[in-house]
Protein backbone atom coordinates (compact mmCIF):
# COMPACT_ATOMS: atom_id res chain seq x y z
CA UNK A 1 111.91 24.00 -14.73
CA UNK A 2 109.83 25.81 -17.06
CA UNK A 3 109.41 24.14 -20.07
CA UNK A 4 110.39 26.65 -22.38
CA UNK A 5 113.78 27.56 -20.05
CA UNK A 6 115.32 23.93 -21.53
CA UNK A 7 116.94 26.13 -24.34
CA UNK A 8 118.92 27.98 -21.74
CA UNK A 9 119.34 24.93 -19.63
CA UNK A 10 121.00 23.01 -22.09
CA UNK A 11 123.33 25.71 -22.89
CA UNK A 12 124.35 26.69 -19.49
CA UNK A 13 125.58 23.12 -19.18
CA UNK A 14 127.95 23.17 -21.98
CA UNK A 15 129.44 20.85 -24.27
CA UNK A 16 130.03 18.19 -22.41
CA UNK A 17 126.92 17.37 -21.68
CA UNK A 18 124.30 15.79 -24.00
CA UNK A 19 120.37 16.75 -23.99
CA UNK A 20 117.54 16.26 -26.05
CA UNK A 21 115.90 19.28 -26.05
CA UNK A 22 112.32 18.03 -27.23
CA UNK A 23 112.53 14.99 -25.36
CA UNK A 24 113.63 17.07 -21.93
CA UNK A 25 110.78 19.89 -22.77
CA UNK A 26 107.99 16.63 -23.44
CA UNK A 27 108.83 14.94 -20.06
CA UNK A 28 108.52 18.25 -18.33
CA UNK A 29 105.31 19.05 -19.90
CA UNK A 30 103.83 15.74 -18.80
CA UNK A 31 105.37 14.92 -15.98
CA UNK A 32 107.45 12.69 -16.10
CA UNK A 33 111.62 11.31 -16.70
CA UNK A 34 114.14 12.40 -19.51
CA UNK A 35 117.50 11.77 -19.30
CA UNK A 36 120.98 14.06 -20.23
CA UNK A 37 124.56 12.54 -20.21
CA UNK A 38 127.68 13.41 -19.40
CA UNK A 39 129.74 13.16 -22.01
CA UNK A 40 133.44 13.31 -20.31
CA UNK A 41 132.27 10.39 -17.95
CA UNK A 42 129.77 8.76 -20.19
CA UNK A 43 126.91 9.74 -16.88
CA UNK A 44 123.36 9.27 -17.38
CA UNK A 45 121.46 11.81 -15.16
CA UNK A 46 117.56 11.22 -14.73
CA UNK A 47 115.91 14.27 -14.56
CA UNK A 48 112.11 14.27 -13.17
CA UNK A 49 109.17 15.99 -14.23
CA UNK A 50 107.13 17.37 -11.38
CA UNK A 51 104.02 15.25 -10.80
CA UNK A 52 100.24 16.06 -9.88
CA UNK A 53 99.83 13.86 -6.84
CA UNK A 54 100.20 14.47 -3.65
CA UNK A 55 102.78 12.34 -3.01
CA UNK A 56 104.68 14.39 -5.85
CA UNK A 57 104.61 17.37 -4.07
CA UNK A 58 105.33 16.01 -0.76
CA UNK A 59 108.65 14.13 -2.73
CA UNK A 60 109.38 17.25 -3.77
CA UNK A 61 109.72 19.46 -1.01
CA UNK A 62 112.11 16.59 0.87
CA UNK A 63 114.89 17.26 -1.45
CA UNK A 64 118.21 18.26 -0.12
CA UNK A 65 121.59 19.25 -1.08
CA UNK A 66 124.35 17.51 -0.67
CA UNK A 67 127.96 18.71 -1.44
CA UNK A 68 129.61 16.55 -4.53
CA UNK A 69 132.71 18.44 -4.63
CA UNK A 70 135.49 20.03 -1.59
CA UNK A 71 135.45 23.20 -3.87
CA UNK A 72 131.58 23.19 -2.36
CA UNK A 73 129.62 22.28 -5.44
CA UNK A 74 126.30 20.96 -4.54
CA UNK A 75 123.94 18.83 -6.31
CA UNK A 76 119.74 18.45 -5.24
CA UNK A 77 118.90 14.75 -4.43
CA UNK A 78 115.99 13.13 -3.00
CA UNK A 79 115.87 12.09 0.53
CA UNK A 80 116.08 8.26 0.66
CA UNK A 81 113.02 7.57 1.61
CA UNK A 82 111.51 9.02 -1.44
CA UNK A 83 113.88 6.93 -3.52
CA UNK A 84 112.23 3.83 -1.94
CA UNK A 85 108.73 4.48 -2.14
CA UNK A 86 109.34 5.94 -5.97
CA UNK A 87 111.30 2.71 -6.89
CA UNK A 88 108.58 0.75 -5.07
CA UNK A 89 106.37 2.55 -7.05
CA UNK A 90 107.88 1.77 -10.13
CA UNK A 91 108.61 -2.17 -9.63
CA UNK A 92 104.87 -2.17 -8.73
CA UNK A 93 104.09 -0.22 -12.00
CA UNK A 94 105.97 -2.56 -14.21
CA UNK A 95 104.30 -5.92 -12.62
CA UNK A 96 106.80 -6.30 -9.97
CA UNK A 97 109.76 -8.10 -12.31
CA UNK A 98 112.14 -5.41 -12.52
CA UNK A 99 115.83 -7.24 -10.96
CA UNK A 100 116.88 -3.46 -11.35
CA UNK A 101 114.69 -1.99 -9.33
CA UNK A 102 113.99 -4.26 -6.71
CA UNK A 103 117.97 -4.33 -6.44
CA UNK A 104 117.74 -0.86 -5.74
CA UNK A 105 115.32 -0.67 -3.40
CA UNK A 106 116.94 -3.27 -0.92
CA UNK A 107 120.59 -1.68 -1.25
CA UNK A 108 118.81 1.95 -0.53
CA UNK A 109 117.51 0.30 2.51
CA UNK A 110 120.63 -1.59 3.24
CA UNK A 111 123.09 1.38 3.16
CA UNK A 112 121.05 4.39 4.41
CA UNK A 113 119.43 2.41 7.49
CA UNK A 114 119.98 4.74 10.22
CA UNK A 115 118.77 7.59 8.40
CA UNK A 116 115.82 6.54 6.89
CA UNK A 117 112.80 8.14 8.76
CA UNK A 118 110.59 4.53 9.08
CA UNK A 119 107.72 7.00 10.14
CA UNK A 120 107.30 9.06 7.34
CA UNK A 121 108.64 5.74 4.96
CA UNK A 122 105.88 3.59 6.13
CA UNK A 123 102.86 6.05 6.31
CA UNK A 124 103.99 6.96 2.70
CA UNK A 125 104.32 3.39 1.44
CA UNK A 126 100.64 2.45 3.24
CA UNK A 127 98.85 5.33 1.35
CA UNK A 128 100.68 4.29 -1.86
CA UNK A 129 99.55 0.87 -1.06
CA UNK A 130 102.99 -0.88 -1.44
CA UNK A 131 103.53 -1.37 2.20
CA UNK A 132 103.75 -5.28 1.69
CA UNK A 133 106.67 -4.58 -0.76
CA UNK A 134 108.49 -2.34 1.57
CA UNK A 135 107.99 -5.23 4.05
CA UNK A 136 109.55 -7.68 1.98
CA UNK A 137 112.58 -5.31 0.75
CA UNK A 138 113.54 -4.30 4.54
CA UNK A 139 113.47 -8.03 5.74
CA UNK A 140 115.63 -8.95 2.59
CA UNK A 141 117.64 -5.57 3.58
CA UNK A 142 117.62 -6.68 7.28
CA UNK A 143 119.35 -10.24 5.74
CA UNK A 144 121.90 -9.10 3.82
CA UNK A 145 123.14 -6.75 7.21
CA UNK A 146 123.13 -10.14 9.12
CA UNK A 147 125.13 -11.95 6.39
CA UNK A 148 128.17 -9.15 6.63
């Protein structure tokens, strides 16, 4: 999204949903994360700036659609993968202390196992240089499986 669309955005979703318009318009001119809410359910939604790298681009173009609704309402998500290296990116980013985070990371592994492409996960995570974290978070993954 275009910076200077937000206006629209934000009023094509409505009342019930809550966004700062300068904060959404700053993260999108810099690349990076704002958040809106949804109001009815109290819902925080991240919404992510597109970044310079090549791994941004690459992220990018893996997105899918999934279908959130029977009436056939779709939403755009990342492919699991992604949401492992960027979360591994992010613990590393924040001195590798994050609970949150690393919480995440092992439960994305845990529940998406058969579909995560380990290919494309570990080339990705070597060129990022966090391949010894995604080592750790799949044996700890690999663990809790055993223990069920």
């Amino acid at each position: 999204m275009m910076p200077r669309h937000v206006r629209a955005f934000a009023e094509l979703l409505g009342p019930d949903f809550e966004v700062d318009q300068d904060v959404l318009r700053d993260a999108l001119i810099r690349g990076s994360c704002a958040n809106i809410f949804y109001l009815p359910m109290v819902t925080k939604i991240d919404i992510f700036a597109l970044g310079q790298s090549p791994y941004d681009e690459v992220e990018f173009s893996r997105r899918r659609k999934v279908m959130v609704r029977a009436s056939g309402e779709e939403l755009v998500v990342k492919a699991p993968e992604d949401t492992i290296l960027r979360k591994l990116l992010w613990y590393r980013e924040g001195g590798e202390v994050s609970s949150k985070q690393w919480r995440d990371i092992v439960e994305v592994l845990r529940v998406s196992g058969a579909e995560i492409n380990d290919q494309y996960l570990s080339m990705w995570a070597e060129k990022l240089r966090v391949d010894g974290l995604l080592t750790r978070a799949q044996a700890e993954a690999a663990a809790k499986l055993g223990s069920q």
